[in-house]
Every structure is written in C-alpha cells, then in structure tokens.
C-alpha atoms as a PDB file:
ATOM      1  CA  UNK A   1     140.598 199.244 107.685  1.00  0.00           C
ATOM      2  CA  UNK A   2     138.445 202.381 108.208  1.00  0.00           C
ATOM      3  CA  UNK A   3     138.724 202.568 112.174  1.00  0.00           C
ATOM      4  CA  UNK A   4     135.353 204.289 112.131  1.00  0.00           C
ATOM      5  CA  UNK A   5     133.767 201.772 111.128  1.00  0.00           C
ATOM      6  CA  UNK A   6     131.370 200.165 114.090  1.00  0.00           C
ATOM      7  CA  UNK A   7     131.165 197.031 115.237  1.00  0.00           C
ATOM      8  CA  UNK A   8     128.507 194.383 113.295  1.00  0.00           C
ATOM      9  CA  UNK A   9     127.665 193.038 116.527  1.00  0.00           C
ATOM     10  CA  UNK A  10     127.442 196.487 118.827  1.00  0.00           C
ATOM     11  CA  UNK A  11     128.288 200.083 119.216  1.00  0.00           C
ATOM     12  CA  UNK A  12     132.061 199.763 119.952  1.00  0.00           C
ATOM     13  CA  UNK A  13     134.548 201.272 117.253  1.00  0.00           C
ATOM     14  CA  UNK A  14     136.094 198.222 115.022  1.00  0.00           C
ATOM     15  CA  UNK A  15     139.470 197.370 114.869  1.00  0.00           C
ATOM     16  CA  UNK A  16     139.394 194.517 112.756  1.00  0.00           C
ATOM     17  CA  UNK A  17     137.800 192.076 110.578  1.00  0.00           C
ATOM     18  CA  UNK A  18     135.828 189.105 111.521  1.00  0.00           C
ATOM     19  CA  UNK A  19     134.887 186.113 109.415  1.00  0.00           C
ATOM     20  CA  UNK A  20     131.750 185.228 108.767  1.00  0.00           C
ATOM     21  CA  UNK A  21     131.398 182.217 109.027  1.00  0.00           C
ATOM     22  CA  UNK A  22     134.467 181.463 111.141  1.00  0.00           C
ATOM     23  CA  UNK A  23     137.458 180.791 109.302  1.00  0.00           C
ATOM     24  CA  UNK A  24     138.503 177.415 111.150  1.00  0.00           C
ATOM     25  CA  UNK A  25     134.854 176.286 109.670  1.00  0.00           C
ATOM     26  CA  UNK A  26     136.723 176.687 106.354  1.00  0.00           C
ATOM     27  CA  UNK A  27     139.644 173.328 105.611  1.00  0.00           C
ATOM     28  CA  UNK A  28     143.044 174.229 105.209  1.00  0.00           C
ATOM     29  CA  UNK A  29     144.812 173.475 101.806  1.00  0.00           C
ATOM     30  CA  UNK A  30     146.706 171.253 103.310  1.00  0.00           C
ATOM     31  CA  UNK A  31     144.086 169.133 104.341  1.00  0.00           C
ATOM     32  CA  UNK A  32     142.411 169.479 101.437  1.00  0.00           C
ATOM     33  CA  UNK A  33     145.402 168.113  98.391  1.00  0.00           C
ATOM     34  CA  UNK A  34     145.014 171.651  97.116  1.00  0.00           C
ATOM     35  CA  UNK A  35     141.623 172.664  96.864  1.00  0.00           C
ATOM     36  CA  UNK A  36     141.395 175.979  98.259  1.00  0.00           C
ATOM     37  CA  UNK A  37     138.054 176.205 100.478  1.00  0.00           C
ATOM     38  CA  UNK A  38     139.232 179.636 101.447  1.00  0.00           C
ATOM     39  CA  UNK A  39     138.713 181.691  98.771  1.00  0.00           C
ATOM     40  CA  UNK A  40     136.639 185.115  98.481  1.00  0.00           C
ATOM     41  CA  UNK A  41     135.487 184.636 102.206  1.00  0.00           C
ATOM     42  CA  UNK A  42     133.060 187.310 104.065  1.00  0.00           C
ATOM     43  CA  UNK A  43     134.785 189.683 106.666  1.00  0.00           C
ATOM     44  CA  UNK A  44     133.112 191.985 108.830  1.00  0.00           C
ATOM     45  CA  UNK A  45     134.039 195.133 110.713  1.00  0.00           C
ATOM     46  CA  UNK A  46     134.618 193.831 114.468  1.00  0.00           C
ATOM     47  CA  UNK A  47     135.534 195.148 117.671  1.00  0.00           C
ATOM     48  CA  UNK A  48     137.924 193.203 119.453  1.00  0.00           C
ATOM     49  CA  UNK A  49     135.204 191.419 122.175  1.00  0.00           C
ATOM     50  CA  UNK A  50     133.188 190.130 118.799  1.00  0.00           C
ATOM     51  CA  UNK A  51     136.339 189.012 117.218  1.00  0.00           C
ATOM     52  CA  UNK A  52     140.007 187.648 118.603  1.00  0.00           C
ATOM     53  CA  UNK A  53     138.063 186.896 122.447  1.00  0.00           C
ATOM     54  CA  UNK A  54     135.721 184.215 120.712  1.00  0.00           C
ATOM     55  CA  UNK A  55     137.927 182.022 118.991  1.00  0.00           C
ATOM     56  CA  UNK A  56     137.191 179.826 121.475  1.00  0.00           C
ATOM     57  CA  UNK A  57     133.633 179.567 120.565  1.00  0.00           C
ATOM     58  CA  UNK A  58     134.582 179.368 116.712  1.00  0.00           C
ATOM     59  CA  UNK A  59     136.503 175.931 117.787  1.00  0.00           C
ATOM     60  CA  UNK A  60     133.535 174.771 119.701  1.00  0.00           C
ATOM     61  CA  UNK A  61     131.104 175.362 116.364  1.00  0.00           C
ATOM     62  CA  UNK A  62     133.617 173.859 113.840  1.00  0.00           C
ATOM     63  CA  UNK A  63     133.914 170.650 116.481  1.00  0.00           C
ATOM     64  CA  UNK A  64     129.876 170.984 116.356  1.00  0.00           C
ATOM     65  CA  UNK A  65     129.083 170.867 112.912  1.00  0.00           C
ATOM     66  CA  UNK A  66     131.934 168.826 111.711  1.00  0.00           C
ATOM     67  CA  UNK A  67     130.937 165.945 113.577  1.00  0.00           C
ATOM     68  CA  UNK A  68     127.542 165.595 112.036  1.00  0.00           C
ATOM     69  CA  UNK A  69     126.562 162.397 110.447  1.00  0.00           C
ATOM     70  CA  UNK A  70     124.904 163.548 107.683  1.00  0.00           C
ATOM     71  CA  UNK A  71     127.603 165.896 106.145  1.00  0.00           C
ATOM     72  CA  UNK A  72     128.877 166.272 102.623  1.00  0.00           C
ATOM     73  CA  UNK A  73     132.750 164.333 102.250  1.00  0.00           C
ATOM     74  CA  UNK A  74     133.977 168.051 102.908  1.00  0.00           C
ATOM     75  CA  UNK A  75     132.543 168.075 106.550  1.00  0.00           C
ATOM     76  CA  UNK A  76     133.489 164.568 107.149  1.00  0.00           C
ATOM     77  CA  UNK A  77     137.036 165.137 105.910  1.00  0.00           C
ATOM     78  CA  UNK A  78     137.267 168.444 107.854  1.00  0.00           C
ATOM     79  CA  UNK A  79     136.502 166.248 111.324  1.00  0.00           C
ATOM     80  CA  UNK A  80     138.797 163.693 110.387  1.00  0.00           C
ATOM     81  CA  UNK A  81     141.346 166.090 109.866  1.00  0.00           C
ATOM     82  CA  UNK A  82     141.185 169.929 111.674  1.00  0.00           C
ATOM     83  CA  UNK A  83     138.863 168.548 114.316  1.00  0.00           C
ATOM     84  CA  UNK A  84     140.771 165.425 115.147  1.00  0.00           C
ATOM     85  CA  UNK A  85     143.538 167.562 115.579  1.00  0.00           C
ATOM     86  CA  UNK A  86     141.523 170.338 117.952  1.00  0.00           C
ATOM     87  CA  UNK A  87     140.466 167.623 120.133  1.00  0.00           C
ATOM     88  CA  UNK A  88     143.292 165.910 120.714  1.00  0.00           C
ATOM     89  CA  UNK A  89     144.962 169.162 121.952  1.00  0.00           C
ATOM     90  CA  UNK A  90     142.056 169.432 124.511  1.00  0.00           C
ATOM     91  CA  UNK A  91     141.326 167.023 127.937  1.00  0.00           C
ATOM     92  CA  UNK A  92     139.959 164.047 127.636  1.00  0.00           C
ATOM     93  CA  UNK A  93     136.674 165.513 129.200  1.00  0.00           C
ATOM     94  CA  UNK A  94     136.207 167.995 127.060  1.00  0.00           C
ATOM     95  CA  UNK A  95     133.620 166.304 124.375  1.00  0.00           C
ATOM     96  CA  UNK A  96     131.559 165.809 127.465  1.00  0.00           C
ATOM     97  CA  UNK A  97     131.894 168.964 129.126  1.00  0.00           C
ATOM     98  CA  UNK A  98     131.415 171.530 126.024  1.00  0.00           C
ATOM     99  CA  UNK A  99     129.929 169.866 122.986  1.00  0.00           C
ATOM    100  CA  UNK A 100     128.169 166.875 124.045  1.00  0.00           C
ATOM    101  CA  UNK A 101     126.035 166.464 127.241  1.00  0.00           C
ATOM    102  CA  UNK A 102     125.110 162.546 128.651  1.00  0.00           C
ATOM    103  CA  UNK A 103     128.386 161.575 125.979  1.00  0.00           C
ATOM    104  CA  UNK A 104     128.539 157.971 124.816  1.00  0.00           C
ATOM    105  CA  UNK A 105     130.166 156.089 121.868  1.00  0.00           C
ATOM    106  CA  UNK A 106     128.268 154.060 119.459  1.00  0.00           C
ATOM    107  CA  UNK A 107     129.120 152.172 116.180  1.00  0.00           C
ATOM    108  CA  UNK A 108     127.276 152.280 112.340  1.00  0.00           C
ATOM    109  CA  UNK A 109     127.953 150.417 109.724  1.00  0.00           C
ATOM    110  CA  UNK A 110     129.157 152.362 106.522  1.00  0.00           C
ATOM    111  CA  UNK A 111     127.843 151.562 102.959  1.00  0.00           C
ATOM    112  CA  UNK A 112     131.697 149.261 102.373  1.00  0.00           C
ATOM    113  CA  UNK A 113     130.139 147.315 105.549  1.00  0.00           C
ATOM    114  CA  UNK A 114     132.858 148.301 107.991  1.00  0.00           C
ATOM    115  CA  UNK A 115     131.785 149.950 111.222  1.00  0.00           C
ATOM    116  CA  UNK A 116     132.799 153.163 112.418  1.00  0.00           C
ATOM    117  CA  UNK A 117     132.464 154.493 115.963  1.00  0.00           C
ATOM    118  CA  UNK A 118     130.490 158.048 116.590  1.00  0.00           C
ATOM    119  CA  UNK A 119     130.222 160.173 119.718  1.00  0.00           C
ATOM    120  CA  UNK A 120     126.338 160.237 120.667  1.00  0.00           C
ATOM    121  CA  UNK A 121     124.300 162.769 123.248  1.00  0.00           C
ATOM    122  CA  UNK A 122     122.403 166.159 123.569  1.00  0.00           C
ATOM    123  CA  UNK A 123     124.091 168.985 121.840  1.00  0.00           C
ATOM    124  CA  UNK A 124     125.097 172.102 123.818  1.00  0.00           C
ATOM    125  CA  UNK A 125     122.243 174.245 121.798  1.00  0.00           C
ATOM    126  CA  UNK A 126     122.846 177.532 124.492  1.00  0.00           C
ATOM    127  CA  UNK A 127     126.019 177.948 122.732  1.00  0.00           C
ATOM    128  CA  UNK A 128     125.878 176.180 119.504  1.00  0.00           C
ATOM    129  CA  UNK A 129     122.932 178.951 119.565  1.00  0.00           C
ATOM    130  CA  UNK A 130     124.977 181.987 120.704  1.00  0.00           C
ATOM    131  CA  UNK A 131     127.661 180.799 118.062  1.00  0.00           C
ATOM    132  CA  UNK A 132     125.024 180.925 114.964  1.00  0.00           C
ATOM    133  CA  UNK A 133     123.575 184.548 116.176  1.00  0.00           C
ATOM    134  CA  UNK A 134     126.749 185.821 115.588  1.00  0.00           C
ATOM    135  CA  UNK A 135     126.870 184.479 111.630  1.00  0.00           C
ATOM    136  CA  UNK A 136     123.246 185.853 111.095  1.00  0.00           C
ATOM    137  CA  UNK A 137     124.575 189.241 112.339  1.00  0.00           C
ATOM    138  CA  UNK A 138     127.514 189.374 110.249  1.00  0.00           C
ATOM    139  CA  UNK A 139     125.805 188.065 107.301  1.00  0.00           C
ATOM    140  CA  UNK A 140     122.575 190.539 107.898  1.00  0.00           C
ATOM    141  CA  UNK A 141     125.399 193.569 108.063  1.00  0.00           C
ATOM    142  CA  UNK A 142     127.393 191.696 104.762  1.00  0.00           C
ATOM    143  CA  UNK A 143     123.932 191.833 103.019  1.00  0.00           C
ATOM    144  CA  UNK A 144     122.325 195.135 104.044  1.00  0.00           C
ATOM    145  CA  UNK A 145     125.877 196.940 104.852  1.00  0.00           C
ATOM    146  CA  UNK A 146     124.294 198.197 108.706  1.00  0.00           C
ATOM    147  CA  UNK A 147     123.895 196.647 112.234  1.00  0.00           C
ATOM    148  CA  UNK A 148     121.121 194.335 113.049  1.00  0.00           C
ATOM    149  CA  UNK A 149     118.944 196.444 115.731  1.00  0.00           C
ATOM    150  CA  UNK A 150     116.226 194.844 116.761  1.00  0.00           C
ATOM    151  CA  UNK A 151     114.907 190.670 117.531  1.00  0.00           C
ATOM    152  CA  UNK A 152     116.687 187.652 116.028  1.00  0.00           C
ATOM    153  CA  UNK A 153     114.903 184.287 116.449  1.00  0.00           C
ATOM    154  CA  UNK A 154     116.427 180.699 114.948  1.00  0.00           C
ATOM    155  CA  UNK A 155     115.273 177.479 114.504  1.00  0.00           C
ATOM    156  CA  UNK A 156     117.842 174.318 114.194  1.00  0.00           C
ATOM    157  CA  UNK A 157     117.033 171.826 111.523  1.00  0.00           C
ATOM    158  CA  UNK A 158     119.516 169.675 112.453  1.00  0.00           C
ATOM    159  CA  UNK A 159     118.396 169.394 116.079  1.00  0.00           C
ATOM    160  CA  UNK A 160     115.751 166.582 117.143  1.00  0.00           C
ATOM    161  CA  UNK A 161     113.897 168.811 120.210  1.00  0.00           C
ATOM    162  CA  UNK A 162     112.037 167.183 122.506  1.00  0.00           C
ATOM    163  CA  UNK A 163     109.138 169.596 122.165  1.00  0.00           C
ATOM    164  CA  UNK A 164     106.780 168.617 119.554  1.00  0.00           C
ATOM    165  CA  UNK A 165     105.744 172.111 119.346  1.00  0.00           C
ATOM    166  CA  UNK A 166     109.294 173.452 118.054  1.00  0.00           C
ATOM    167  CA  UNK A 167     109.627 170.386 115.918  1.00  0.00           C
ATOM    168  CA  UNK A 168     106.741 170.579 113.935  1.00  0.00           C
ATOM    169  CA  UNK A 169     107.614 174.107 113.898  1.00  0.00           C
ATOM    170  CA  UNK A 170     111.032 173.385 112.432  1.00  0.00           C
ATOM    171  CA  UNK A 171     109.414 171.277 109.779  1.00  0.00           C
ATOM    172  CA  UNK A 172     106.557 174.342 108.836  1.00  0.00           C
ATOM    173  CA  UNK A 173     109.696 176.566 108.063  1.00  0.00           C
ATOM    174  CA  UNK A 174     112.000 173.901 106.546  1.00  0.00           C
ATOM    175  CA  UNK A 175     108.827 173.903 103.534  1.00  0.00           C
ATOM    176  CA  UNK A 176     108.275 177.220 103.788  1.00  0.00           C
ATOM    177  CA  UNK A 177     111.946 178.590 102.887  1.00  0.00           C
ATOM    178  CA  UNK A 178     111.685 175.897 100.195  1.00  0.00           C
ATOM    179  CA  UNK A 179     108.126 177.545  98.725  1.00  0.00           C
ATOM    180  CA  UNK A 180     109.340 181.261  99.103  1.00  0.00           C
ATOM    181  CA  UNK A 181     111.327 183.047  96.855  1.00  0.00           C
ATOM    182  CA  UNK A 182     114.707 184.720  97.813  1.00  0.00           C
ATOM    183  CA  UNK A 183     116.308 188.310  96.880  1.00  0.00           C
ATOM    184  CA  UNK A 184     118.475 186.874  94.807  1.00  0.00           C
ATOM    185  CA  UNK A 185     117.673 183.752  92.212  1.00  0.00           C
ATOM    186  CA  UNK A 186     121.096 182.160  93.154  1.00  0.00           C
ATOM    187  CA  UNK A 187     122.542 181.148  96.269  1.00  0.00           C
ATOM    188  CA  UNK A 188     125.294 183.123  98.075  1.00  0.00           C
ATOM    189  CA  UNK A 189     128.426 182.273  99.486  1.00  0.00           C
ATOM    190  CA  UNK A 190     131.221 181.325  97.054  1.00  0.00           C
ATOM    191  CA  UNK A 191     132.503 178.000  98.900  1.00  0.00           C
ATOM    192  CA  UNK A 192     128.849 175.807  98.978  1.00  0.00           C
ATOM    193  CA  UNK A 193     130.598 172.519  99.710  1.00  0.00           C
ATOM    194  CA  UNK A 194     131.229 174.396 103.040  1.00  0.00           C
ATOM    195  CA  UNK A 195     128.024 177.169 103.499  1.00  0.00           C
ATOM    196  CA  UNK A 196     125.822 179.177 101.696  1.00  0.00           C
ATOM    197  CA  UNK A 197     122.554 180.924 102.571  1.00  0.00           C
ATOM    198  CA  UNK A 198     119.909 182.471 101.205  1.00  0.00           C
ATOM    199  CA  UNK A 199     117.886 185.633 102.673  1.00  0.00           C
ATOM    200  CA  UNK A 200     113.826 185.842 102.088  1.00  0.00           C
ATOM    201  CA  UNK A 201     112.331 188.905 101.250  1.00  0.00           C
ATOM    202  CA  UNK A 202     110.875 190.890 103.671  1.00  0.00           C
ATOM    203  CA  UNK A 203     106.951 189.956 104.130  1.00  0.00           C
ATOM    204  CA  UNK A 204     103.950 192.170 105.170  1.00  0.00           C
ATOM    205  CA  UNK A 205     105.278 193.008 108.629  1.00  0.00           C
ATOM    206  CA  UNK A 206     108.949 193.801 107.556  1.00  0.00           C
ATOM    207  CA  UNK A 207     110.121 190.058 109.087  1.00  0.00           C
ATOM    208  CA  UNK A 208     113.376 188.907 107.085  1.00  0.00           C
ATOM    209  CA  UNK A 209     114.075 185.569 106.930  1.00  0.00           C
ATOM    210  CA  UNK A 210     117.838 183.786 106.350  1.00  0.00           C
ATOM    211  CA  UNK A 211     118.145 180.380 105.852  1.00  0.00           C
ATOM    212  CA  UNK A 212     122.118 179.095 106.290  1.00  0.00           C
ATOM    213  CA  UNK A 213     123.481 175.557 105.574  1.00  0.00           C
ATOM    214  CA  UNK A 214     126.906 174.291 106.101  1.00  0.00           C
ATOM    215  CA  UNK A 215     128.565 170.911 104.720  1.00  0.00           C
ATOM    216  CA  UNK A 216     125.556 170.507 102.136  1.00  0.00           C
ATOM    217  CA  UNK A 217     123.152 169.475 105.141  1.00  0.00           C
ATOM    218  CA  UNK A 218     123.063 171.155 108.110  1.00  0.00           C
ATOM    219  CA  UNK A 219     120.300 173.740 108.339  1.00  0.00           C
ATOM    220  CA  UNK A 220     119.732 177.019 110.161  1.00  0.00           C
ATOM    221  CA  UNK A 221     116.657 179.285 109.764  1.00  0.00           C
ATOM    222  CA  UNK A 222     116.660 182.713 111.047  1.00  0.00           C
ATOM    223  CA  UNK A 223     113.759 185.688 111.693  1.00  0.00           C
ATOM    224  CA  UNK A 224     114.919 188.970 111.625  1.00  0.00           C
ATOM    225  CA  UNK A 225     112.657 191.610 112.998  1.00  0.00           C
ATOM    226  CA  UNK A 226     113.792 194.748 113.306  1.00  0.00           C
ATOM    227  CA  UNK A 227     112.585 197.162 115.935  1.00  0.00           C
ATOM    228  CA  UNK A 228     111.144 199.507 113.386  1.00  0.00           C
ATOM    229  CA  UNK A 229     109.037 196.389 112.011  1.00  0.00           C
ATOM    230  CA  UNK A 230     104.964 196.262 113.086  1.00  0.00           C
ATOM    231  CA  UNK A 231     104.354 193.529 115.747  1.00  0.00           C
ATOM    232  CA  UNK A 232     103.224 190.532 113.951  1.00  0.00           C
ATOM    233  CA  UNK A 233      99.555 189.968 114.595  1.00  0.00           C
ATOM    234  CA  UNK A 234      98.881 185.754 113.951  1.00  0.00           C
ATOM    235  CA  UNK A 235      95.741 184.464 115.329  1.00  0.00           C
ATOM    236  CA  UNK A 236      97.227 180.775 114.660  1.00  0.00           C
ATOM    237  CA  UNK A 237     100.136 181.472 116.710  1.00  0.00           C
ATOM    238  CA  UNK A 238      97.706 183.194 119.327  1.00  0.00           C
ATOM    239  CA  UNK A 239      95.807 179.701 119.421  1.00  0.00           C
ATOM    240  CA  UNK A 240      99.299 178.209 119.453  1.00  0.00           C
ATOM    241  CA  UNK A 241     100.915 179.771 122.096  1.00  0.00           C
ATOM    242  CA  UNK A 242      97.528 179.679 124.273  1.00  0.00           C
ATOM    243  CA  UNK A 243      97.894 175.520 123.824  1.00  0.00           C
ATOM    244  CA  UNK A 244      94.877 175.019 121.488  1.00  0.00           C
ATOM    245  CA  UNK A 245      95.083 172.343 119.124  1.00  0.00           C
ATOM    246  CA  UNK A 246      96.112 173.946 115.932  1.00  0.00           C
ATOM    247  CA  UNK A 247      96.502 173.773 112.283  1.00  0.00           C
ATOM    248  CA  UNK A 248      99.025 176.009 109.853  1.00  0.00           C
ATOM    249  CA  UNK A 249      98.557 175.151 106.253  1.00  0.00           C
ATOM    250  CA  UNK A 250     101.143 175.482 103.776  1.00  0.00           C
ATOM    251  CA  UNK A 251     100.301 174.807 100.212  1.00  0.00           C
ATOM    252  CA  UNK A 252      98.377 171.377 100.295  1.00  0.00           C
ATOM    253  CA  UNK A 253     100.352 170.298 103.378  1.00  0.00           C
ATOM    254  CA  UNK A 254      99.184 171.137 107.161  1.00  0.00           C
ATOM    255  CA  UNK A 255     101.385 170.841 110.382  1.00  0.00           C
ATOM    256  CA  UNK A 256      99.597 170.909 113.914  1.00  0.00           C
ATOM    257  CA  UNK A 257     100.617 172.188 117.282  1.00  0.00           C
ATOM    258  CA  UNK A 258      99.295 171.339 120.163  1.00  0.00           C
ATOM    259  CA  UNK A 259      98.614 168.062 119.193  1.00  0.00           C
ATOM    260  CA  UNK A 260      95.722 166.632 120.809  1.00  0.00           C
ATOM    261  CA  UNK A 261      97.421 163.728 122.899  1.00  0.00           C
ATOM    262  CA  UNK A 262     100.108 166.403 123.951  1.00  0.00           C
ATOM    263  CA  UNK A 263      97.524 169.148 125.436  1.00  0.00           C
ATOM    264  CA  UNK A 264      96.891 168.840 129.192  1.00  0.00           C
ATOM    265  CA  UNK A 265      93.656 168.134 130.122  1.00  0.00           C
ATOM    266  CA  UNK A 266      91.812 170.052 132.953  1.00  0.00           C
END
C-alpha cells in the first residue's frame, strides 16, 4: 500500500488496511455452504492503533449485532455459528460484563411453535457507540476519499432509550432518511444481506447524513458536520433543548418533544 497514505481515523501514517465494516461482521464460507459474503469488501488506509489493536472491539460488535432478534436468516445464522463459537472461547461472565448489562435469559416461541431461549438486558451503547463511529469514518473517507474533520453525531434505531426525547427523535430521522433523497439512486455496499448504507446529500448548512443497516434490520443514522460547515441555527431544537413542549413536522406527520406529562413543572 502507499505508506503515505494517512490514517482514516487520525493523523498517523498508515500501514495497513482496515475493513469497513469489520470483517468478522462478514460469515465465513464455511459457515455459509458456499456463499461467499466476502466479496468486493471496503478497506481503508489505517494506522496500526485504528486497525490490528481493535479487533477486540470488532468481536464485541459482531457478538452485538448478531444477536439481534429481528435479523435477516444471515444474522441469525452468523450467531449460531461465528458467534457461538466467539463466546464459547470467552468466560462465562463475559455476556454480562461486555455486551449485556443486568443479563438474564428468557424464552419465545418461534413461528414452528418451539421455544428458543435469548439473552435479555441493556446494551453496552458507550462502546457499541465507539464501535459504529469508526464505520461512519471509514465509510465517510471510502465515499469522499479524505478524513472526517470535524462533529459526528448517531442515533441507534435499534435501541429502545429510556429518554422520550431521543426516542421520538430516533423515530423523526428514521422518516426523514426514508423522505430524502440520497447521492446515489441505489444503495451501496455489495453484500446487503449483511450491510449497506446510504449517504444524504448535504443540506443548507453543509450537514451530511449516513444511514447504515446491517442483517436487513438493524439501523444506524449518522450527522456529519464538518468544522468548515455554518452552525446550524433551529429555533425548534432551541425550544427543544430549552424543555418546551415541541412540535417537528415532517410531511403530514408531527413528532413532539418535551411532551407535556414529561416537562417538570415549577
């Protein structure tokens, strides 16, 4: 690789190639009878701290978004395959400790009518969060072909938060990345059973938006502002962010913060 190349992530010089996503993300062909779910993958220019030192963190987000209910029969055959295996190499208190928090089992029953036991709790969304800032970097340098500089801000749609605010927020931009149109007419990312993403056009303060999804269901949405970019003036979020009850309308739809049963009263 060209060694002067930097670093997607930071200044250092690169000395390799990262993949973005994480390659473990990605079933092996022997998992998968054949089907390769590894081909044409993204690769960045990485220094070694934003490449070989994380693979630690690359297990932890496969283990993540593996185990999520509502995934395509690619993520649910990757857990019961690569991820099974990953956790059986670890302790026994390692579910609890790094990817769930207050762990407990619990039991559905499947569409055949059998019943199938599932890990429940709060997700670690510190470094699940840390984990997906990386991906939006590499995929902002894969798409623009230069370092991120500037503020990066993501919302999980495959979280439940506690805060009605963020939740209601999460919804607003779930509709609104389905309303807006993208760069490009077609989705990118050449293995969509596994991810793809899509990135929004720039609007009238240079914001960028990204929207990535992995196993068909699990959604991440992304702000990019870059440092250059004017300072987004909203007097909605203004009334937001000051707690007044609030409306944002989208379309023929309207979402409200601050909801009036949630405000504190003097």
């Amino acid at each position: 690789m060209n060694t002067e190349q930097q670093c997607y992530m930071c200044n250092r010089e690169a000395t390799s190639r990262e993949h973005v996503p994480p390659l473990c993300l990605f079933p092996e062909m022997k998992d998968s009878k054949g089907i390769n779910f590894r081909k044409d993958l993204i690769t960045v220019p990485s220094c070694d701290l934003h490449n070989s030192k994380k693979s630690d963190d690359d297990e932890f987000l496969m283990l993540s978004l593996s185990g999520l209910l509502k995934n395509n029969p690619v993520g649910n055959f990757h857990q019961l395959t690569k991820a099974n295996r990953a956790i059986k190499r670890k302790n026994k208190d390692f579910i609890e400790k790094e990817i769930l928090r207050n762990h407990r089992y619990g039991k559905i029953q499947t569409t055949d009518g059998k019943f199938r036991i599932i890990s429940l709790g709060n997700p670690n969304i510190e470094r699940l969060s840390k984990c997906l800032k990386h991906i939006a970097y590499g995929l902002f340098y894969q798409e623009f072909k230069e370092r991120f500089n500037g503020e990066l801000r993501m919302i999980l749609e495959f979280i439940e938060y506690s805060d009605d605010n963020i939740q209601t927020m999460k919804n607003f931009l779930k509709r609104r990345f389905e309303l807006e149109k993208v760069l490009n007419s077609e989705l990118k990312g050449n293995n969509p059973e596994v991810f793809y993403y899509q990135f929004h056009k720039p609007d009238e303060f240079g914001l960028i938006g990204l929207k990535i999804v992995f196993y068909g269901t699990a959604e991440a949405y992304f702000s990019f502002m870059e440092k250059s970019s004017k300072e987004p003036f909203n007097l909605g979020m203004k009334l937001i962010e000051g707690g007044m009850n609030t409306f944002i309308k989208l379309g023929e739809e309207k979402f409200e913060l601050n909801k009036k049963n949630n405000v504190n009263k003097a």
